[in-house]
Structure formats: C-alpha cells, structure tokens
Protein backbone atom coordinates (compact mmCIF):
# COMPACT_ATOMS: atom_id res chain seq x y z
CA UNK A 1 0.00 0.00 0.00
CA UNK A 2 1.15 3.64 -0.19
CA UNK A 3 1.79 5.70 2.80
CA UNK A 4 0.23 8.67 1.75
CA UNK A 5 -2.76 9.14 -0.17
CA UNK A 6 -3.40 12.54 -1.26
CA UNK A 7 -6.62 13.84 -3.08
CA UNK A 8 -6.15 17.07 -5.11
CA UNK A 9 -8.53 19.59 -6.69
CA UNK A 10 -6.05 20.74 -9.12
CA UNK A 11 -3.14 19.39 -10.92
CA UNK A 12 -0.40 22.33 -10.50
CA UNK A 13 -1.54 22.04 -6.94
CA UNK A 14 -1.25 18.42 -6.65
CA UNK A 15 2.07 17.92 -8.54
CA UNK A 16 3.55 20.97 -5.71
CA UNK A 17 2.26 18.74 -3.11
CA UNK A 18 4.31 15.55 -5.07
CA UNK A 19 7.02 17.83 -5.23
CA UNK A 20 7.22 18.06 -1.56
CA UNK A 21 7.43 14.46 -0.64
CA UNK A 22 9.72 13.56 -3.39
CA UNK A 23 12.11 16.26 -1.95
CA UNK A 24 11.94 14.77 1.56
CA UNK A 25 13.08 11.22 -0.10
CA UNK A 26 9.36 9.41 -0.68
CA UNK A 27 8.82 7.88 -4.15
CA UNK A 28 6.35 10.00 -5.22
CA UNK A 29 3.38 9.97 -8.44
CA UNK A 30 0.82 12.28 -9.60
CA UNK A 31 -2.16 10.53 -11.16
CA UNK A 32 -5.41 11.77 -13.13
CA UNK A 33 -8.24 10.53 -11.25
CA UNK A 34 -10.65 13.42 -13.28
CA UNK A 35 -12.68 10.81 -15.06
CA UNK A 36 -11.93 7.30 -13.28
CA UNK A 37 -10.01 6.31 -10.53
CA UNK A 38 -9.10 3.09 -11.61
CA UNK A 39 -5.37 4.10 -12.01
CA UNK A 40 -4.59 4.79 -8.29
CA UNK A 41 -4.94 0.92 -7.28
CA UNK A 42 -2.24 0.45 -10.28
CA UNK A 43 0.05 3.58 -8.39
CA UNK A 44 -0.27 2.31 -4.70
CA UNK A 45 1.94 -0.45 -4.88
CA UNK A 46 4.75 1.40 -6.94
CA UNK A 47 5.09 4.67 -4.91
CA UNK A 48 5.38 5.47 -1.11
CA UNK A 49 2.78 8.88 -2.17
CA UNK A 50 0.00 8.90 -4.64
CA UNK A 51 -1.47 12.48 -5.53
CA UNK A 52 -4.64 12.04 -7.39
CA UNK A 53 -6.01 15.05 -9.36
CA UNK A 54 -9.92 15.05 -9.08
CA UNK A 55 -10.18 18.45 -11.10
CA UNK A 56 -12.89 19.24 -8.73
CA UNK A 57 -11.84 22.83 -7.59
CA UNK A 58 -15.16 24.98 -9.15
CA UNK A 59 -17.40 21.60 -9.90
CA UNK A 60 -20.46 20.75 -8.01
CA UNK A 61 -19.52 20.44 -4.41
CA UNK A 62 -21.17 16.97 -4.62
CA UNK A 63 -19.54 16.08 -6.95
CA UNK A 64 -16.36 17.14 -5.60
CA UNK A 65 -17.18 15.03 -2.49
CA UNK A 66 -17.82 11.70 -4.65
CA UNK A 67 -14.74 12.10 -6.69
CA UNK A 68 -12.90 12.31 -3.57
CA UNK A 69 -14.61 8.82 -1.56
CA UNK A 70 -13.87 7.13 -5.00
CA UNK A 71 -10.34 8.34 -4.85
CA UNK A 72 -9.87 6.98 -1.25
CA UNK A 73 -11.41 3.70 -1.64
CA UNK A 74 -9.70 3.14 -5.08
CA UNK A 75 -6.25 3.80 -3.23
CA UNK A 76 -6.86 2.20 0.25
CA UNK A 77 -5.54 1.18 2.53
CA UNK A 78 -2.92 4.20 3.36
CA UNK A 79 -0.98 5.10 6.16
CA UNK A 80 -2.05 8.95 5.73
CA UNK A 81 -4.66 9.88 3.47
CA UNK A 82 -4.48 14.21 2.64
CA UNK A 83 -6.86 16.38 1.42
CA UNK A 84 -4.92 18.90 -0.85
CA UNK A 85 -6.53 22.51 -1.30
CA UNK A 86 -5.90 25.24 -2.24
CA UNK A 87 -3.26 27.88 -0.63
CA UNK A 88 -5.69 30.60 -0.76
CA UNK A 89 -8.85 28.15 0.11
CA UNK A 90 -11.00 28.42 -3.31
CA UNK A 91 -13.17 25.38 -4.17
CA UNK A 92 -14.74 22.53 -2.48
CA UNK A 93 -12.53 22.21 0.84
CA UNK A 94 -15.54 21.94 3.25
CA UNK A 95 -17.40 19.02 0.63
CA UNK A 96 -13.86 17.73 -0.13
CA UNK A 97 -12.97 17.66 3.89
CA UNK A 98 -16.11 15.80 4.79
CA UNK A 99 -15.89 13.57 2.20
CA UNK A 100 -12.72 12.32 3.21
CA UNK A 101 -13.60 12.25 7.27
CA UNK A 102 -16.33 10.00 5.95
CA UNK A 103 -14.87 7.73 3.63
CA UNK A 104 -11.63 6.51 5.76
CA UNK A 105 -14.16 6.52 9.03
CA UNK A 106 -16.17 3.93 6.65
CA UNK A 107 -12.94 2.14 6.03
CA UNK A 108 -11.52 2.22 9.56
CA UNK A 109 -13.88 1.98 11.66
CA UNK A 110 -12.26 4.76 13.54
CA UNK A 111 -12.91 7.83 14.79
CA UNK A 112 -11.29 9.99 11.84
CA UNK A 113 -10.37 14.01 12.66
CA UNK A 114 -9.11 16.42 10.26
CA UNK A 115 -6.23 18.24 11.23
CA UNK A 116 -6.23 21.69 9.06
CA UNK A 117 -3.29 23.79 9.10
CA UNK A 118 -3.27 25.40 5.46
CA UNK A 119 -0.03 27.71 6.03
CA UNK A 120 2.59 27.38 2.92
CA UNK A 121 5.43 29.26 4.74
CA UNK A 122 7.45 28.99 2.00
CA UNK A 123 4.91 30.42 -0.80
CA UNK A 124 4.09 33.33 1.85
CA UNK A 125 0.61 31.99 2.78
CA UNK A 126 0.37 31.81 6.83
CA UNK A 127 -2.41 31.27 9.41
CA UNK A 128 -3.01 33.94 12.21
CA UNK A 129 -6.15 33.61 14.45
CA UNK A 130 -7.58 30.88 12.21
CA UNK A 131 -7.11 33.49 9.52
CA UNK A 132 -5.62 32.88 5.81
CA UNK A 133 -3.05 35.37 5.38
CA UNK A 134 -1.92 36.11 1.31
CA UNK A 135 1.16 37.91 1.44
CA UNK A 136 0.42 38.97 4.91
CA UNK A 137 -2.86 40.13 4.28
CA UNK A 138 -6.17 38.84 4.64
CA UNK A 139 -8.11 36.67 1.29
CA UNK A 140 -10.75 39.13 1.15
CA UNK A 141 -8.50 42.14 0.78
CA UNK A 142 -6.50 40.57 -1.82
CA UNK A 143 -7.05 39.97 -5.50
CA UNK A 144 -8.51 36.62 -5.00
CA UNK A 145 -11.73 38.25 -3.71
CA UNK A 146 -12.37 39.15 -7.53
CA UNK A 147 -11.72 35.50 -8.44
CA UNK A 148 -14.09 35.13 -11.24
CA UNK A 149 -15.48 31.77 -10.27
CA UNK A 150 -14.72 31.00 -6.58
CA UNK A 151 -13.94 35.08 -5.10
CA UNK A 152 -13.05 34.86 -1.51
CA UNK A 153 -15.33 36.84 1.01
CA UNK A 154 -13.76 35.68 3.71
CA UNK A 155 -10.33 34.10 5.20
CA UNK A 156 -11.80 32.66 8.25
CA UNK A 157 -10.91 29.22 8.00
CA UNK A 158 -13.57 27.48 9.81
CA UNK A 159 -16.16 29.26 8.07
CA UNK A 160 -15.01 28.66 4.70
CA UNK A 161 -15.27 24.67 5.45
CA UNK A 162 -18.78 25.59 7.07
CA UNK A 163 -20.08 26.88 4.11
CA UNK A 164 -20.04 23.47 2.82
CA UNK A 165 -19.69 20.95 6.11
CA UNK A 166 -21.17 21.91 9.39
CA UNK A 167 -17.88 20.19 11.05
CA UNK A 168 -17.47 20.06 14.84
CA UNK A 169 -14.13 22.63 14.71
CA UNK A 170 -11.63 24.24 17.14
CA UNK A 171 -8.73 26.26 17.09
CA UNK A 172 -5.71 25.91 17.49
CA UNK A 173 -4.23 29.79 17.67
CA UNK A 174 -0.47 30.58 17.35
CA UNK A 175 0.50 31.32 21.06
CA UNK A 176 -0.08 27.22 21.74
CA UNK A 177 1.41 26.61 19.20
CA UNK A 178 4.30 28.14 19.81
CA UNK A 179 4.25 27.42 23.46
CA UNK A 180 5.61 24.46 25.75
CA UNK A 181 5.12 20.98 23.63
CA UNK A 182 3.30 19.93 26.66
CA UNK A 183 0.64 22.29 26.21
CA UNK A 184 0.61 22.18 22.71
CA UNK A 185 -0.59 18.68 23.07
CA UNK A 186 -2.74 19.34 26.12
CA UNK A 187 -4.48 21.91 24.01
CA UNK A 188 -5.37 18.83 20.98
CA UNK A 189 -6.38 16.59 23.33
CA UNK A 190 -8.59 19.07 24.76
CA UNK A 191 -10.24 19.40 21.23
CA UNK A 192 -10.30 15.52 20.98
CA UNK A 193 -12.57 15.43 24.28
CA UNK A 194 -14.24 18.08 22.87
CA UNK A 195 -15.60 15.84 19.92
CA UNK A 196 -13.75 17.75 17.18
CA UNK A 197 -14.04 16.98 14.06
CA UNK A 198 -11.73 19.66 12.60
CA UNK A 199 -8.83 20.71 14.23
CA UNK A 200 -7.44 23.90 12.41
CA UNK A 201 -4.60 25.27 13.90
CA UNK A 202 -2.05 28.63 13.05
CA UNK A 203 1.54 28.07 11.43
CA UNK A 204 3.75 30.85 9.65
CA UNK A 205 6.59 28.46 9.71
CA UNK A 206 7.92 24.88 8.59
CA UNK A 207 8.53 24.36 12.35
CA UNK A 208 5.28 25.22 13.59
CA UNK A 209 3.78 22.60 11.30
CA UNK A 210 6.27 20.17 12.90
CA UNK A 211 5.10 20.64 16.07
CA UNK A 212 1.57 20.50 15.40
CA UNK A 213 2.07 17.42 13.63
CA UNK A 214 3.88 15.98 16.16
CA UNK A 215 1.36 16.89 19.09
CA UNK A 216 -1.49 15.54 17.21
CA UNK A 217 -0.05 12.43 17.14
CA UNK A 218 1.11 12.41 20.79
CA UNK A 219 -2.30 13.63 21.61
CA UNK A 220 -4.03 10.58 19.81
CA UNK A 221 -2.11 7.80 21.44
CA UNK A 222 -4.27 5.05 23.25
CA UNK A 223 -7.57 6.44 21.41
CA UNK A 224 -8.89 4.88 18.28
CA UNK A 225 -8.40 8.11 16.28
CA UNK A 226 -7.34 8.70 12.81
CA UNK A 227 -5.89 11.67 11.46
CA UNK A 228 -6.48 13.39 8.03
CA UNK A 229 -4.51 16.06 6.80
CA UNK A 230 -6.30 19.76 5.21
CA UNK A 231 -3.23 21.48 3.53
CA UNK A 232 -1.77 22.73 0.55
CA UNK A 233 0.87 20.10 1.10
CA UNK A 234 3.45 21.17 3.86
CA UNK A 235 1.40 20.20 6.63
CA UNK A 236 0.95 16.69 5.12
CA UNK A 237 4.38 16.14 4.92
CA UNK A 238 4.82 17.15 8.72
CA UNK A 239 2.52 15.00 9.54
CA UNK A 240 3.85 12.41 7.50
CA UNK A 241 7.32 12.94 9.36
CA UNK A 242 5.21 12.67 12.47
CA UNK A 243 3.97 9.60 11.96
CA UNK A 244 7.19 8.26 10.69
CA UNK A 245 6.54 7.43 7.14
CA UNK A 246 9.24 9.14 5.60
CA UNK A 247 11.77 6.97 7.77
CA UNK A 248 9.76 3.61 6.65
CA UNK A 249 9.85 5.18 3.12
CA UNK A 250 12.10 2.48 1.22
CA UNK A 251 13.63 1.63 -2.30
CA UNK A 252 12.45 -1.55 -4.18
CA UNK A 253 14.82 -4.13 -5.52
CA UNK A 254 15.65 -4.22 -8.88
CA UNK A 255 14.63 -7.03 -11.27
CA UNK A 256 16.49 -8.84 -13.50
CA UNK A 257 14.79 -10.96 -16.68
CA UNK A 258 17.25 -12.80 -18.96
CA UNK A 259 15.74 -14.55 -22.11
CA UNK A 260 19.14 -15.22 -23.20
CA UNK A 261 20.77 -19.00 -23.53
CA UNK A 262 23.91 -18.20 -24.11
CA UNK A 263 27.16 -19.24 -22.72
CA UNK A 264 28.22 -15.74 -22.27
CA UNK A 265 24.71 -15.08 -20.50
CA UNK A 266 25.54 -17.71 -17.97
CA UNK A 267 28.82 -16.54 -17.29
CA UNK A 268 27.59 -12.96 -16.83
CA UNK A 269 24.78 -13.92 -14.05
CA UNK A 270 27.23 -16.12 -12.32
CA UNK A 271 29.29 -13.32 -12.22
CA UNK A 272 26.69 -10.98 -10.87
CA UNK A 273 25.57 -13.65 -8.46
CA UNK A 274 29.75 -14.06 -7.27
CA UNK A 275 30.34 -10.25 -6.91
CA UNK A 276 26.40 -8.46 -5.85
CA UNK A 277 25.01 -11.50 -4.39
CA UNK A 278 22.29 -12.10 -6.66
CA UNK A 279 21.55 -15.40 -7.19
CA UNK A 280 19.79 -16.30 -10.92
CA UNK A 281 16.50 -18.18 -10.58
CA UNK A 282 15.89 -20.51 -13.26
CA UNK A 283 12.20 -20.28 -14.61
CA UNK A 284 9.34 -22.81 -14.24
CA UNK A 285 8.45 -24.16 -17.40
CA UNK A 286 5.94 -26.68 -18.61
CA UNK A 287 6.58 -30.36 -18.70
CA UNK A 288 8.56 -31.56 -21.48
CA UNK A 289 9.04 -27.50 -23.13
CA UNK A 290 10.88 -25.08 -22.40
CA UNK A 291 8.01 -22.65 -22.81
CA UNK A 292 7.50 -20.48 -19.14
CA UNK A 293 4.81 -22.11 -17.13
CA UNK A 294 3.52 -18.48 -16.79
CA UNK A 295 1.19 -19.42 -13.39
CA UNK A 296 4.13 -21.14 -11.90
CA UNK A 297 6.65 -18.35 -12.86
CA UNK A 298 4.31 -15.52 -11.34
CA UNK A 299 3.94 -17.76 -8.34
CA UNK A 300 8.23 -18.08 -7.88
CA UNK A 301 8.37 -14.46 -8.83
CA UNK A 302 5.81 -13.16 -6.19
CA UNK A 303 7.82 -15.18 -3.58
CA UNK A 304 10.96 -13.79 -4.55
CA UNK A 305 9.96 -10.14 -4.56
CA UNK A 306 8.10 -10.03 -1.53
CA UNK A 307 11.26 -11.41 0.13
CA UNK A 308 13.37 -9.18 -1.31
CA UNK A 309 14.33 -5.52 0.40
CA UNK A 310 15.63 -2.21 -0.32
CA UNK A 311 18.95 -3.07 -2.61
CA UNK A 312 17.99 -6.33 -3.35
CA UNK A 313 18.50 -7.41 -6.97
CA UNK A 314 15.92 -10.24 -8.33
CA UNK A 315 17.46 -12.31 -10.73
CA UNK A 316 14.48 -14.56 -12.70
CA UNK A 317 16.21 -16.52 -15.94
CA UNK A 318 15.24 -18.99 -18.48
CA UNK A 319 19.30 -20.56 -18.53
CA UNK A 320 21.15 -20.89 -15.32
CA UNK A 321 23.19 -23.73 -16.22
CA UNK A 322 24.53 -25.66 -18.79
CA UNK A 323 21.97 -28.33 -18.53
CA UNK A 324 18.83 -25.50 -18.71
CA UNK A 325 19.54 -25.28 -22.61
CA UNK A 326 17.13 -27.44 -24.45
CA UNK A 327 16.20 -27.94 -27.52
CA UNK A 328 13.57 -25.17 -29.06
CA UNK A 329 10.55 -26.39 -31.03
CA UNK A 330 9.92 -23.68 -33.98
CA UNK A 331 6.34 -23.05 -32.60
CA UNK A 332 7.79 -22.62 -29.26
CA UNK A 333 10.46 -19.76 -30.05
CA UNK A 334 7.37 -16.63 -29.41
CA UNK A 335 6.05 -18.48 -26.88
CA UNK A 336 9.34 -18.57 -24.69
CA UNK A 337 9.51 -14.34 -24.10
CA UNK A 338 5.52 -13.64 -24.29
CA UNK A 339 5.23 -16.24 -20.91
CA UNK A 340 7.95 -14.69 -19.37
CA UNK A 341 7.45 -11.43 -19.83
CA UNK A 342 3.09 -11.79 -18.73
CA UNK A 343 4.49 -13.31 -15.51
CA UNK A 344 6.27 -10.46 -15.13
CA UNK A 345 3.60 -7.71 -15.94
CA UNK A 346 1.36 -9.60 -13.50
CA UNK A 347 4.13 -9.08 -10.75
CA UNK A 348 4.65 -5.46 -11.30
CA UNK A 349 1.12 -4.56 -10.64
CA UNK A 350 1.66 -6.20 -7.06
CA UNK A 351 5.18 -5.12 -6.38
CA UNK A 352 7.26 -2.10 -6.99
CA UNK A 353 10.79 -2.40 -8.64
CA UNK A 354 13.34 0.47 -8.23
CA UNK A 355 14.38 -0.79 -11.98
CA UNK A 356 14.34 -3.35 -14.72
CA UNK A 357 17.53 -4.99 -16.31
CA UNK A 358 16.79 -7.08 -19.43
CA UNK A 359 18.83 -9.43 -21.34
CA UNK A 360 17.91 -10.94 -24.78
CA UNK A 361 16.16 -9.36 -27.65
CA UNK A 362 12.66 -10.84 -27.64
CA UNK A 363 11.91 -11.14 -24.04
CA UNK A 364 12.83 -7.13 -23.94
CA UNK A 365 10.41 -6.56 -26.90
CA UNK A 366 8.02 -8.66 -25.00
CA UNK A 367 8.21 -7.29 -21.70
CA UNK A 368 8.05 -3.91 -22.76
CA UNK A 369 5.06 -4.68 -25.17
CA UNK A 370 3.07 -6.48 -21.67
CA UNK A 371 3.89 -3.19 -20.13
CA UNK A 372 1.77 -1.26 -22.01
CA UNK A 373 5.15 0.84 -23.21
CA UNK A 374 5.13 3.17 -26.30
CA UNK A 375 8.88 2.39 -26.45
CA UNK A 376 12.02 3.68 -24.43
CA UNK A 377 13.30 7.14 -23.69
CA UNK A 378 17.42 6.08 -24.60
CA UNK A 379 19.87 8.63 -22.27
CA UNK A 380 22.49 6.25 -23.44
CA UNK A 381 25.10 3.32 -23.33
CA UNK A 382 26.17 1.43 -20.43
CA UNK A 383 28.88 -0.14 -22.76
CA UNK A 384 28.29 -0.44 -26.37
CA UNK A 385 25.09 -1.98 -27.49
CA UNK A 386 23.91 -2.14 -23.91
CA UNK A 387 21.20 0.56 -23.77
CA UNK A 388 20.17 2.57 -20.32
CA UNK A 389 16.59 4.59 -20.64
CA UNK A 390 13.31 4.51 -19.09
CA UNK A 391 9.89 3.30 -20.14
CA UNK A 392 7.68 5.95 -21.83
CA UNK A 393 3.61 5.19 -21.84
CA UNK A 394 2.03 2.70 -20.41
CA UNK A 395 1.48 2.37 -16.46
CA UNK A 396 5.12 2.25 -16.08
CA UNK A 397 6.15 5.18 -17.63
CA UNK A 398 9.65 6.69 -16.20
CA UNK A 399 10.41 3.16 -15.09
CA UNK A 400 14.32 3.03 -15.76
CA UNK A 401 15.58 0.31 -17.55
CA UNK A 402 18.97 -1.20 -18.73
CA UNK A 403 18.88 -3.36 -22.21
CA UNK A 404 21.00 -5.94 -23.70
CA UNK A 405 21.69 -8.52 -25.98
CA UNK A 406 22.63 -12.19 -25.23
CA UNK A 407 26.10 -11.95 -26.93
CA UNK A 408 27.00 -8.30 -25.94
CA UNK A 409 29.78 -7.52 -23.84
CA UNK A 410 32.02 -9.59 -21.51
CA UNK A 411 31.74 -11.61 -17.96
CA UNK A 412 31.13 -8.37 -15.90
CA UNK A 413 28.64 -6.50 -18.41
CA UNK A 414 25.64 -7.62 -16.12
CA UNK A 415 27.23 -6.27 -13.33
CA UNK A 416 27.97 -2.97 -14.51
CA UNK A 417 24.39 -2.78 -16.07
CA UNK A 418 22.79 -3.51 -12.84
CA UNK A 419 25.13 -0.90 -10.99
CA UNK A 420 24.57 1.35 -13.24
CA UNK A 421 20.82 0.84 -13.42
CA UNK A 422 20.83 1.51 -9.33
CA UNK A 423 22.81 4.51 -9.45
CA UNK A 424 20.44 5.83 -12.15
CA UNK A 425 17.60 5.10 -9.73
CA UNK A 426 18.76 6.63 -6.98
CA UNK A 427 19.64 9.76 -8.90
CA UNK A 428 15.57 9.98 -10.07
CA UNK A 429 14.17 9.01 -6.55
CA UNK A 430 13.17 12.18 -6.14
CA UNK A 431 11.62 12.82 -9.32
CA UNK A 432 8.00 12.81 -9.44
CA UNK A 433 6.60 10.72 -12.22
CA UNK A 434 3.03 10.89 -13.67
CA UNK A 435 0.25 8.48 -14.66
CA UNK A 436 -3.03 8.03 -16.18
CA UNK A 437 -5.04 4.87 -16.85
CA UNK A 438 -4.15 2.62 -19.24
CA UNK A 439 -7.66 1.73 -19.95
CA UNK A 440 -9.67 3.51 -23.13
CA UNK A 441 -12.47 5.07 -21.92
C-alpha cells in the first residue's frame, strides 16, 4: 500500500504537493483521477505517495465530495490519506474535507479528525487567528476576492469549510502553538474530548507545522483516532514525518529478466551472483518445453519479490546452467519471451521495482510490449550496445531500464548494467513521475 494518499482539486496544486514528498526522499506519483479512478490501485503499490487530481476545484460540491470517496477507496488502505486545497482556500474544501472524514471513518472503523493547518510558509501563505493570510494580508483584501469563479469573502478558516460541512471545529491559535510541547498537546487533546471533528490550527513556519504534527499524534495515542490532513501540502508532509513514514519510506529491488541461452549469459549472471550476491532463478516451465509455465513463474516471482528488500537485486532466468539449454521447437520460439514477460507484468502490478535490467532481444520486446510501453526514452550506453533509458507510456512510464543482448559484452557486463541501473535510480528518486489509466475510456 502507499503511505500517503493525497486527493487534489487541481493538478499544479497536486504535482507541488508531489514535489514536496519527493524532496523529503518518498517515491512520489501524480495521477489523473478526473474521469476514473481506476489508475490509483495500479500507483499504490509502486510509490510510497500517490497524488490524485480530481479536477474538482469549481465543480459541483457533490460532486467534488464523490470524486474524492472514490479516490480513497480506489487507493486504500494508506498510512495517511491528505486532502490537498488550495493555498488561498478556493473550491470545495468543506465538501472535499467531509468527504474524506467520511470515507476513511467507513474504512476504519475509527474515529477519523481532520487536522487543518493550510499555512505554505514557504509560498508566503500563513495562518493567524484561524485566519488565511496572502502575502500577509487577509483573502478578502487581496485579488482573489475578484476571483471570477470562486472570489473569496472571507479568510476565516472554519467558516469557509462551514459553508459546505457543518464540522465540529476548534482552534488551534499561534500562542499554543508556539508554546511548551506539553501544552501544545494538552491543548489537541482538549479538542479531541471536545468531539472535534476539525482541528485547524495557526503556522507561519515549517517548524510550527512540525510541532503540530507531532502533538497531534502524541495527543491521539491510546484512542482509536485517525488523522487526516487539510493542507496545501506542507502540513501533510509534517505530519507524515510525524507519523514516521518518511523513515519507513524504502527503495524496491531491482529485477532482473534474462531470455538469453547463451554461454556468455551464464557466465555474466554467475558473475553478478559471485560479486552483488544475486543469485539467478531458473524459470518454471511446462513439462517436457521449455516454454514459461507463466502461473508457476508468477507464483516463484511473487515469492521472490516479496522477500526481497531495499537493494535487493531479483534475478528470474530462463538458462542458469549448462543443462537449462534445451532444444527449441519452432512453434515454441514466441512463446518462450511472451510467458515470461506476462508473468512479469502480473508481478509489477503487485510489487514495486526500483528498476528493470533485461537481457535478450525478444523477451525485452516482450516485456516492454506487456507493459503497455510506447517504447524507451534512450539517455544512453552502459557499454556499447547495452542501452540505459526509461519506459515511456504505459502504467510504467519513467520506469528506468537497462537493455542488452545475449552476446554483448564480456563476464562483468551484467554487473555494470545492474550498478549502473541503481545509481540511475537513486539519482531519479526524487523525481515525481506521472500516470493516467491505461484503460480507453
């Protein structure tokens, strides 16, 4: 599952919020969820954060509110689901906020609170009294009171949400929060007792976020309380460091796929298995062929990956030894890389991989082609005819991948492909990739 969840009502808005996490280290996408939400299930397994864009900003505020449940229960379960608004608080964020206290309360079980703290320090947007400051100045004396479809009458905070959602709401005002931790967190549990439902609380500051982040945690231990998060994005990520999810944030192995029979094919991956520790798997195939038993391939492959951790490499492979080669039927010879490579697609919609090392021509054509890929960005060569790039369409778009050949290169050309595939990874970690369903409509 994802960690975070975050529903936005705009895509600039959503993609700052991405931004954000990916900066702090979490793998992070930005899906359109506009139309359908059927692409966040395909996101939540690949990323630590999923941003989906509703587009819901100036549509119907019920509308807003179902795009939003569909949005959580598409992506669920998550650590921390977010409702992303607005810096200056046009649209839906009362319908938006309710819909999302409602939805993970369904899903929970829980008691479910919003926290709201809609300061963006950084983009000079603060909260003072429960007030949304532009620039140090109050919405409705600012240019987005002549907004021509959502103009701001007001920056009172808890009645902008309660023009849409009678919440339960109290205050949090800037003296607590800048005042002892002990009574900052005092102060939330107060509200707690106080059955609210919306907790929205001053910042002008990174640090005051922190700290309300952190006390609303420490203020919700030993109840059965859930918190959502009503920000432009900082105060998510506080409370994502709160809870701890950016230090369980984690890379995914890498996968290797060779297709290849070759002698020098073996001799690489025992190479790579001698010097990175990455023993080959040889895969299942059907009785008397040596055509992929795609069921029984998934099946090894699910096992492997789920055992395998942050700088693992996965090595799946049609020749390990000498006595794998067989004897290829002429019927057989597209079967061989189209059973691989679908018990590999059916893996990578369950499990995330940092990045994707192939070897041999027609299980690369045929992965890629049961990935849903247009074809392959190229930035370049590992060592000659050994290609580095990433995926473009498809699902996996921006997934980086290293190419090769069975008969290109020498003993250690696996190994540098793989290295170089993992330092290429961890140089786009923080790059925030972008999806949309691979389904027509």
């Amino acid at each position: 599952m994802a960690s975070v969840l975050l529903v936005a009502d705009d895509l600039t808005g959503g993609n700052a919020a991405a931004a954000g996490f990916a900066s702090a280290g979490l793998r992070s996408v930005t899906a359109s969820a506009a139309e359908r939400s059927d692409v966040i299930p395909e996101m939540v397994s690949r990323f630590d954060v999923v941003v989906a864009n509703t587009d819901s900003r100036h549509a119907d505020p019920d509308v807003a509110r179902q795009l939003a449940r569909a949005v959580v229960r598409a992506g669920w379960p998550a650590r921390l689901v977010c409702n992303r608004i607005d810096t200056t608080l046009r649209g839906n964020v009362g319908a938006t906020t309710e819909a999302l206290l409602r939805e993970v309360g369904e899903l929970t079980g829980s008691r479910v609170v919003a926290l709201c703290a809609p300061a963006y320090p950084a983009a000079g947007r603060h909260t003072i009294g429960g007030h949304q400051l532009l620039g140090g100045r109050r919405l409705e004396e600012t240019e987005v009171a002549r907004d021509a479809r959502t103009p701001m009458r007001t920056s009172d905070v808890v009645e902008i949400v309660h023009q849409q959602a009678p919440l339960t709401a109290r205050k949090v005002d800037m003296a607590v929060v800048t005042g002892p931790r002990v009574d900052l967190v005092a102060a939330v549990r107060t509200a707690l007792d106080d059955g609210a439902e919306l907790l929205v609380a001053d910042a002008t500051t990174e640090e005051h976020l922190d700290r309300i982040a952190e006390a609303a945690v420490a203020a919700a231990e030993g109840r059965d309380v859930v918190w959502v998060t009503v920000d432009p994005g900082p105060a998510s990520l506080a409370m994502a460091r709160a809870l701890g999810l950016d230090r369980t944030a984690h890379g995914a192995p890498l996968l290797v796929v060779s297709g290849s029979a070759t002698e020098l094919t073996r001799r690489q991956l025992r190479r790579l298995a001698a010097e990175r520790g990455a023993q080959p798997h040889r895969v299942p195939t059907l009785e008397g062929s040596a055509v992929p038993d795609a069921d029984a391939t998934t099946k090894l492959l699910d096992e492997l990956l789920t055992a395998a951790g942050q700088g693992d490499v996965v090595v799946l492979a049609t020749v390990v030894e000498d006595a794998d080669v067989r004897r290829i039927e002429p019927g057989d010879a597209d079967r061989i890389p189209r059973e691989l490579a679908r018990a590999v697609r059916r893996n990578l919609e369950t499990h995330a991989v940092d990045g994707l090392f192939t070897t041999g021509g027609d299980v690369t054509a045929a992965v890629l082609a049961e990935l849903g890929s247009h074809g392959l960005e190229i930035s370049g060569e590992v060592v000659p005819l050994a290609v580095a790039g990433s995926v473009v369409g498809g699902p996996w778009d921006g997934l980086q991948v290293v190419t090769k050949g069975g008969l290109i290169g020498d003993a250690g050309t696996t190994v540098a492909c793989v290295d170089h595939l993992r330092r290429t990874v961890e140089l786009n970690r923080r790059h925030v990739a972008s999806a949309e369903s691979r389904t027509p409509y």
